[in-house]
Protein backbone atom coordinates (compact mmCIF):
# COMPACT_ATOMS: atom_id res chain seq x y z
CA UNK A 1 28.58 98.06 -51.44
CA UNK A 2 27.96 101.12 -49.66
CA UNK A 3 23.83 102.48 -50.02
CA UNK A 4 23.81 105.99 -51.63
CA UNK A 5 22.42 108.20 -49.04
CA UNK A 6 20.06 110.66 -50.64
CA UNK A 7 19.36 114.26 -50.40
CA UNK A 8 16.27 116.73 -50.39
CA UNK A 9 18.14 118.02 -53.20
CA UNK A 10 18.14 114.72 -54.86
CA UNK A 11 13.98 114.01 -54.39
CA UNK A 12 13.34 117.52 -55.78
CA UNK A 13 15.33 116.78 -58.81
CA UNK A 14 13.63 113.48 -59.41
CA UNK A 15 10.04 114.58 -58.36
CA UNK A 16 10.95 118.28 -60.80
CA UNK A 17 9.97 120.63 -57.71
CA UNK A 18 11.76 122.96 -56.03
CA UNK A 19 13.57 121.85 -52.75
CA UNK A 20 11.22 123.98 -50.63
CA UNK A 21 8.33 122.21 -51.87
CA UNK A 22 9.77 119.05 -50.84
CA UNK A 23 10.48 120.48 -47.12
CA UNK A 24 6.61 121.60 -47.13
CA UNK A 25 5.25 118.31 -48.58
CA UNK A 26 7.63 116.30 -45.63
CA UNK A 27 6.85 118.33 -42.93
CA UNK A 28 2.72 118.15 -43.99
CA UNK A 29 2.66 121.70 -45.00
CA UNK A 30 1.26 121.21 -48.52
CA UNK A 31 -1.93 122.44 -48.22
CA UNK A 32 -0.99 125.49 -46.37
CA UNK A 33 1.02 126.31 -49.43
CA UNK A 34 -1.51 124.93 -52.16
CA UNK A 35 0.65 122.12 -53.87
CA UNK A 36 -1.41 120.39 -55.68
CA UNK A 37 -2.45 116.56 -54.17
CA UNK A 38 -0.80 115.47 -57.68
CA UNK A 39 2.82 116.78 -56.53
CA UNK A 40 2.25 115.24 -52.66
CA UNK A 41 1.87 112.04 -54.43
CA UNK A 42 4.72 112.15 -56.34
CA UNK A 43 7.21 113.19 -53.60
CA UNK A 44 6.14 110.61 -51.03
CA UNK A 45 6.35 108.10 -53.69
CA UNK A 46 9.87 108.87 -54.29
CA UNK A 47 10.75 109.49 -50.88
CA UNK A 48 9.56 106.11 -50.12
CA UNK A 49 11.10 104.25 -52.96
CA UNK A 50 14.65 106.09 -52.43
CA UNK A 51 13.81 105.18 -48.49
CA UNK A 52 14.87 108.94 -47.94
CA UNK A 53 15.09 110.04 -44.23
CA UNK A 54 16.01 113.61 -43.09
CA UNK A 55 19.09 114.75 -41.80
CA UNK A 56 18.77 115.10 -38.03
CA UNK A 57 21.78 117.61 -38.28
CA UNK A 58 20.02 119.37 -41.12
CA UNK A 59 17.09 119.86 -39.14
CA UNK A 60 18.71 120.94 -35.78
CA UNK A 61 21.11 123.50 -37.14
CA UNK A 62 17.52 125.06 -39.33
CA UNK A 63 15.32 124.56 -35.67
CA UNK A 64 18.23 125.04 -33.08
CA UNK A 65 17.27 122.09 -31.51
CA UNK A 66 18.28 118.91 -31.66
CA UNK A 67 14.67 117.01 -30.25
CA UNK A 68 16.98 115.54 -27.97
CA UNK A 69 17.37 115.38 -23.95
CA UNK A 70 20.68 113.75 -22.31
CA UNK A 71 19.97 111.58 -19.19
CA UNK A 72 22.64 111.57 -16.38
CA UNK A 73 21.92 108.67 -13.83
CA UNK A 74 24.43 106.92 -10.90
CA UNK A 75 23.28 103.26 -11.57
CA UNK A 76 21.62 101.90 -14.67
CA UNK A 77 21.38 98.95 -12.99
CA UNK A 78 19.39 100.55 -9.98
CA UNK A 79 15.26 100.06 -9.87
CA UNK A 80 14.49 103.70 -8.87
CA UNK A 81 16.74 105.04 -11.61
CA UNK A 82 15.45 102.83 -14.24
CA UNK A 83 11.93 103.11 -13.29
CA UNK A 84 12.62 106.94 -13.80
CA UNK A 85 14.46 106.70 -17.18
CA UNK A 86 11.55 104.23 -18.34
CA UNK A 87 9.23 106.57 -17.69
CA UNK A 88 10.92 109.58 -18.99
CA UNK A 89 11.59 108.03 -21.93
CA UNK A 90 7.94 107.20 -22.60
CA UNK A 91 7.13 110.90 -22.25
CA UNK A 92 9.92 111.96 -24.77
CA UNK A 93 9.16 110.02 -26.83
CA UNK A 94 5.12 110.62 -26.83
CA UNK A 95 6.36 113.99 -27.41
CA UNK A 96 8.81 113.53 -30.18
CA UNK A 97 11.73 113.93 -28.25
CA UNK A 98 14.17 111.33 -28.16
CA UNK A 99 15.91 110.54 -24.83
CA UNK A 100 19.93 110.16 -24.21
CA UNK A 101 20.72 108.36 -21.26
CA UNK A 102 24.10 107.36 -19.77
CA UNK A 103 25.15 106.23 -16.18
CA UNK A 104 27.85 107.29 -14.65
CA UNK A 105 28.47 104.74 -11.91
CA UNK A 106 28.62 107.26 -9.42
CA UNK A 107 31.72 108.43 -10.58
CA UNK A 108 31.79 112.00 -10.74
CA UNK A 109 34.96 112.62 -13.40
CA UNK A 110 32.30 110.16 -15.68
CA UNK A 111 30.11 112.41 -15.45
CA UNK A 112 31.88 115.71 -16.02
CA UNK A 113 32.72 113.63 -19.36
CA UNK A 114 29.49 112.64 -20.08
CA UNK A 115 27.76 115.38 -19.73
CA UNK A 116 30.61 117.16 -21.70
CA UNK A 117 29.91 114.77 -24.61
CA UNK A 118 26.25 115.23 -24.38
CA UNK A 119 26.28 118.84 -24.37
CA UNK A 120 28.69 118.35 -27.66
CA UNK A 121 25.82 116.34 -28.97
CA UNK A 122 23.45 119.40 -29.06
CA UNK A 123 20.91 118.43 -26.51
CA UNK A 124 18.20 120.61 -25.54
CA UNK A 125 18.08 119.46 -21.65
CA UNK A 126 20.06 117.91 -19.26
CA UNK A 127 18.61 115.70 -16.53
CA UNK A 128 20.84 114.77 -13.89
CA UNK A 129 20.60 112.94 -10.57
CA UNK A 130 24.42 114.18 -9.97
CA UNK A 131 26.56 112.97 -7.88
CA UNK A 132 28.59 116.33 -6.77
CA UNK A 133 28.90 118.23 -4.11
CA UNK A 134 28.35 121.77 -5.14
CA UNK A 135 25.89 123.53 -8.54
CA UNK A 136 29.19 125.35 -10.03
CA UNK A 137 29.72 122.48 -13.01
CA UNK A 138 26.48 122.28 -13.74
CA UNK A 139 24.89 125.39 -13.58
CA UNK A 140 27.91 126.86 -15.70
CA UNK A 141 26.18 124.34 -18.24
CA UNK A 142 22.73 125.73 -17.49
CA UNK A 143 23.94 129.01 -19.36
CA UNK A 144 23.13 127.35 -22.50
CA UNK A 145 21.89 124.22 -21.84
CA UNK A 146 18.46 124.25 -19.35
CA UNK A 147 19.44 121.66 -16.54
CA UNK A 148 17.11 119.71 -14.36
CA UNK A 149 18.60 118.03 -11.37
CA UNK A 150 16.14 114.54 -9.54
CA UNK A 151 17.33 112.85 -6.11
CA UNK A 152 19.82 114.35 -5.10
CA UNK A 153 19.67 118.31 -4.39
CA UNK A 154 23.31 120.38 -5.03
CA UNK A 155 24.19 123.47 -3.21
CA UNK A 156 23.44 127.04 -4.96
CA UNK A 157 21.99 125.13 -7.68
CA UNK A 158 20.33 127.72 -10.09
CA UNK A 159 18.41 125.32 -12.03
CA UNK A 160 14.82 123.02 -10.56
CA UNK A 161 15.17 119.91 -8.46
CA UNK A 162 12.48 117.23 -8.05
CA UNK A 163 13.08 115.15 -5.03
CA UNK A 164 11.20 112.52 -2.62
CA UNK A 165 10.02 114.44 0.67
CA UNK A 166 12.94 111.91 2.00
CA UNK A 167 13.39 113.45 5.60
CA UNK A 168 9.67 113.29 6.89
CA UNK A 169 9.30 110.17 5.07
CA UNK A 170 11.53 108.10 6.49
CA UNK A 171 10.99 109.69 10.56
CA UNK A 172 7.09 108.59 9.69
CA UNK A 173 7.83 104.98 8.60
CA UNK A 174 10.12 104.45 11.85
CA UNK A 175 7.79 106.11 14.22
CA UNK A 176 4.96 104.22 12.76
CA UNK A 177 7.41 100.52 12.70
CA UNK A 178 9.22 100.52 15.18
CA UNK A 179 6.76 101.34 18.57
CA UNK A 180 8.50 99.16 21.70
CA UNK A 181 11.63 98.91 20.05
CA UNK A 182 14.31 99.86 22.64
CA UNK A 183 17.91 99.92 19.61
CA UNK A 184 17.95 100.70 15.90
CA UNK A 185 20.93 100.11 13.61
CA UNK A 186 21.27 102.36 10.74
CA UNK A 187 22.97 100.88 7.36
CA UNK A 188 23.50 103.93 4.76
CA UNK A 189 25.86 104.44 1.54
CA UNK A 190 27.55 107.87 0.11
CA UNK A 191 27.28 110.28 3.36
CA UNK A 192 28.63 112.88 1.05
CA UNK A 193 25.00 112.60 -0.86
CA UNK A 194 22.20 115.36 -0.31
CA UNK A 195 19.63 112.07 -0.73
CA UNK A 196 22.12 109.82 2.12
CA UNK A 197 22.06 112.99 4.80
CA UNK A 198 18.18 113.52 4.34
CA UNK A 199 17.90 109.66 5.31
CA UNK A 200 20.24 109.71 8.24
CA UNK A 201 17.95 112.71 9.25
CA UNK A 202 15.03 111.44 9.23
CA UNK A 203 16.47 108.64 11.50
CA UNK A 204 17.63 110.40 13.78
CA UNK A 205 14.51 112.49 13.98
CA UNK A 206 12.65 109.29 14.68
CA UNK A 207 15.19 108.13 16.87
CA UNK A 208 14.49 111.04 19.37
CA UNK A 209 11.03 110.85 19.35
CA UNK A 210 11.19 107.18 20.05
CA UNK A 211 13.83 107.84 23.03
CA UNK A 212 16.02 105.62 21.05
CA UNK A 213 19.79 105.72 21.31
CA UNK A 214 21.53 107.01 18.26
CA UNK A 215 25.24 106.53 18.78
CA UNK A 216 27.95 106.37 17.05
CA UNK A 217 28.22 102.14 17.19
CA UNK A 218 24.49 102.08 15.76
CA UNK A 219 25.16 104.00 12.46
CA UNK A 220 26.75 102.47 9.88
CA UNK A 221 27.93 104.14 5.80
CA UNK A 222 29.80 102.99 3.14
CA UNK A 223 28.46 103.06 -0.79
CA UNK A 224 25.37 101.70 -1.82
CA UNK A 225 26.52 98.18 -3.29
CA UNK A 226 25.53 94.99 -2.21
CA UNK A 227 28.08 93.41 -0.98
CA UNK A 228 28.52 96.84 1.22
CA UNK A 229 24.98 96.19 3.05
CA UNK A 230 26.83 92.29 3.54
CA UNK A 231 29.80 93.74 5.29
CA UNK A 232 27.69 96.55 7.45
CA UNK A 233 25.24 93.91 8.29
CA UNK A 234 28.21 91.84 9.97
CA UNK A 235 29.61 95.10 11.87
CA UNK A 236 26.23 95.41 13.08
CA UNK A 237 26.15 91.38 14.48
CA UNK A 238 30.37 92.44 15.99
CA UNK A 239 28.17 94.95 18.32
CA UNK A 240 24.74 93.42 18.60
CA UNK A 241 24.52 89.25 17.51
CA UNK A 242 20.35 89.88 17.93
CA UNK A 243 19.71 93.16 16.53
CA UNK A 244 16.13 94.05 17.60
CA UNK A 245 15.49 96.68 13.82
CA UNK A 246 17.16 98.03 11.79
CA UNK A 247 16.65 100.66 9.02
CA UNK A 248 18.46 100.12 5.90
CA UNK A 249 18.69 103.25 3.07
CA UNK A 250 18.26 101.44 -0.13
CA UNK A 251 17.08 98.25 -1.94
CA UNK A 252 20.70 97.11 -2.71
CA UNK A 253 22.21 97.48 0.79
CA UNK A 254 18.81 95.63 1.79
CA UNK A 255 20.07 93.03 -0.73
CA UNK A 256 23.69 92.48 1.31
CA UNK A 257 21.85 92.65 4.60
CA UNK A 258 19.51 89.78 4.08
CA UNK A 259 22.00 87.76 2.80
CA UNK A 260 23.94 88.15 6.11
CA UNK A 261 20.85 87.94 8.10
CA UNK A 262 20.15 84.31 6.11
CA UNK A 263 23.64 83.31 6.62
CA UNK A 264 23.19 83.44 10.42
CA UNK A 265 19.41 82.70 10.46
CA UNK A 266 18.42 85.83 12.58
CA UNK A 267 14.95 85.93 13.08
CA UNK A 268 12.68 88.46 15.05
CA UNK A 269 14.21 91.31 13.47
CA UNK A 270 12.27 94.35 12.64
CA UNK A 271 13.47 95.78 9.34
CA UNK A 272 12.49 98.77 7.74
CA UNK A 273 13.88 99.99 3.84
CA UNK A 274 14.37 102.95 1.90
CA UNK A 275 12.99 101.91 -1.14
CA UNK A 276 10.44 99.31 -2.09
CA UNK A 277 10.91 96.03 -4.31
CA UNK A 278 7.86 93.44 -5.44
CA UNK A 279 9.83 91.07 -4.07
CA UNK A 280 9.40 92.15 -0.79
CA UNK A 281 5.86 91.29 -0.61
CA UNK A 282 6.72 87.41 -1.24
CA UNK A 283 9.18 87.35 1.71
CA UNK A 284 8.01 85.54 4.92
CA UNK A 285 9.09 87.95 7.42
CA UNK A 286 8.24 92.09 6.63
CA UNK A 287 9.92 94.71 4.89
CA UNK A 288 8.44 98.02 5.87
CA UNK A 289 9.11 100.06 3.05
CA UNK A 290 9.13 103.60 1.06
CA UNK A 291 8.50 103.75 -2.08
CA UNK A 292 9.46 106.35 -4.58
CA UNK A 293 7.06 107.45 -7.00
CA UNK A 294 9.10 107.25 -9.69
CA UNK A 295 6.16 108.40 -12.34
CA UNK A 296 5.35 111.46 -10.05
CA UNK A 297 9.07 112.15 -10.31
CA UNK A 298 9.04 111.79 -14.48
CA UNK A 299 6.16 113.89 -14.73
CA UNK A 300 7.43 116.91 -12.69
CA UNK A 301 10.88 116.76 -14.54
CA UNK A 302 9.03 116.77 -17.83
CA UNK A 303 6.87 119.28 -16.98
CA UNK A 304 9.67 121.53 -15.66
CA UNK A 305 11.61 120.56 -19.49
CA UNK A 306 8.55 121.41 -21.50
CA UNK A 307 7.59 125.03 -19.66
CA UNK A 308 8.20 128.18 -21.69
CA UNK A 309 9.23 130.03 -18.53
CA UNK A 310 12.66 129.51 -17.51
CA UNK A 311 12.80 128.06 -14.19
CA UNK A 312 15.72 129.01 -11.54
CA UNK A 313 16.17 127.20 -8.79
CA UNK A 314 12.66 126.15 -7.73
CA UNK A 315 12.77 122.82 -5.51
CA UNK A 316 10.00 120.53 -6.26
CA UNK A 317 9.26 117.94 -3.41
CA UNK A 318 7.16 115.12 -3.94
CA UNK A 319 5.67 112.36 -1.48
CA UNK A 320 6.18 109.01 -1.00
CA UNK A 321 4.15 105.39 -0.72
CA UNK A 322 4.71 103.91 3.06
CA UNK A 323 4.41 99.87 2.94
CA UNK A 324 3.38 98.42 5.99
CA UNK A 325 3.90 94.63 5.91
């Protein structure tokens, strides 16, 4: 048997008040508007009994907003991402916001659909770590919808970015790990990626400075699964069996590579990783690492949601934790 869903209409009819007096009593305006404590009682009471809650809908089309942000991320399943959406989520919520969040597996006709359907859903915001090339899609969106793009910058964007400082970054932890090293094999996913190019840079930057060569048969891209950083890791042995470092872009490729590097127990190998894991400090051989400040990241694409001044295309750039192990 189906439960009757009740309306404000319906409590104001039991409690014999007026509708609006029910609104101001729910929404703790009742003293502002002098209804007696008498009345409060005898609204909540029903309200509880009947187990009443508000329409959402109700309330958005009255407000124009929904209380609601959409969250656009590659990989759900990724550490840096779901540190991020963990985090974001904590500050929605602690604001009374509630936070949408779908992944798109880096699949970028996903997430033209998903952020179609959440932009159908009435959100106020969009947060996106996107996956396209260019703004157009999503700053046709920003229009109406405020957009905030995280990790990865687009071109002509005319909505905020938060990023890691990625290209200085990564050209410090090499210069700083890899002193004496004469060759330096680069393992990388999703060249196409603003993030991906600012990481080759900042190789190559330290590669110079280190007088290391940088060819062709040293750099090494696919995507950023695992089994990807398993199959680099084995072109890398085809051209060097004894590899003296290596710099790997990402925890997951990091994943493939040491499972190739355990397969054919390497050892002396120098290995340096954009982005950090706990595990890494259990591991009997180092994992130089940067780490993403992923609540430095939430807080600067909150506080870019939450201002009252619209924001163009401001490009906020944060810094990052070096591990030396």
């Amino acid at each position: 048997m189906a439960r009757t869903k009740y309306t404000l209409a319906d409590i104001a009819k039991l409690a014999e008040v007026s509708k609006s007096t029910v609104s101001f009593v729910l929404n703790g305006h009742a003293q502002k508007h002098r209804i007696p404590e008498s009345t409060v009682e005898k609204v909540l009471e029903i309200t509880q009994r009947l187990n009443y809650r508000p329409s959402s809908t109700a309330r958005a089309l009255r407000t124009k907003q929904s209380q609601s942000y959409g969250l656009i991320i590659p990989d759900i399943a990724n550490r840096g991402f779901a540190l991020i959406a963990k985090e974001l989520e904590k500050l929605c919520r602690n604001a009374g916001v509630q936070l949408l969040m779908a992944s798109t597996n880096d699949d970028v006709d996903n997430e033209k659909e998903i952020a179609n359907q959440l932009i159908a859903r009435d959100v106020d915001k969009l947060i996106v770590a996107s996956g396209m090339k260019n703004a157009d899609f999503y700053n046709q969106l920003n229009l109406t919808t405020p957009v905030v793009a995280f990790d990865r910058s687009l071109e002509n964007s005319d909505f905020p970015t938060v990023t890691t400082d990625t290209r200085s970054t990564t050209e410090s932890l090499l210069l700083e790990c890899l002193e004496g090293v004469e060759e330096c094999f680069y393992i990388g996913g999703q060249p196409e990626l603003s993030s991906s190019q600012l990481r080759l840079s900042g190789y190559h930057a330290a590669m110079v400075r280190l007088h290391i060569d940088t060819s062709d048969n040293h750099i090494f891209e696919s995507d950023y699964e695992v089994e990807s950083g398993y199959k680099m890791m084995k072109q890398v042995l085809e051209v060097n069996p004894t590899p003296q470092a290596l710099f790997v872009a990402s925890h997951s490729l990091m994943q493939g590579v040491l499972k190739c590097i355990f397969e054919h127990q390497l050892s002396n190998v120098r290995l340096c990783c954009f982005d950090d894991d706990p595990i890494y400090d259990c591991l009997a051989f180092p994992i130089h690492s940067i780490e993403q400040d992923c609540q430095a990241i939430a807080s600067s694409i909150f506080s870019l949601l939450t201002t009252e001044t619209p924001v163009k295309n401001q490009h906020h750039k944060l810094a990052a934790i070096l591990h030396h192990r």
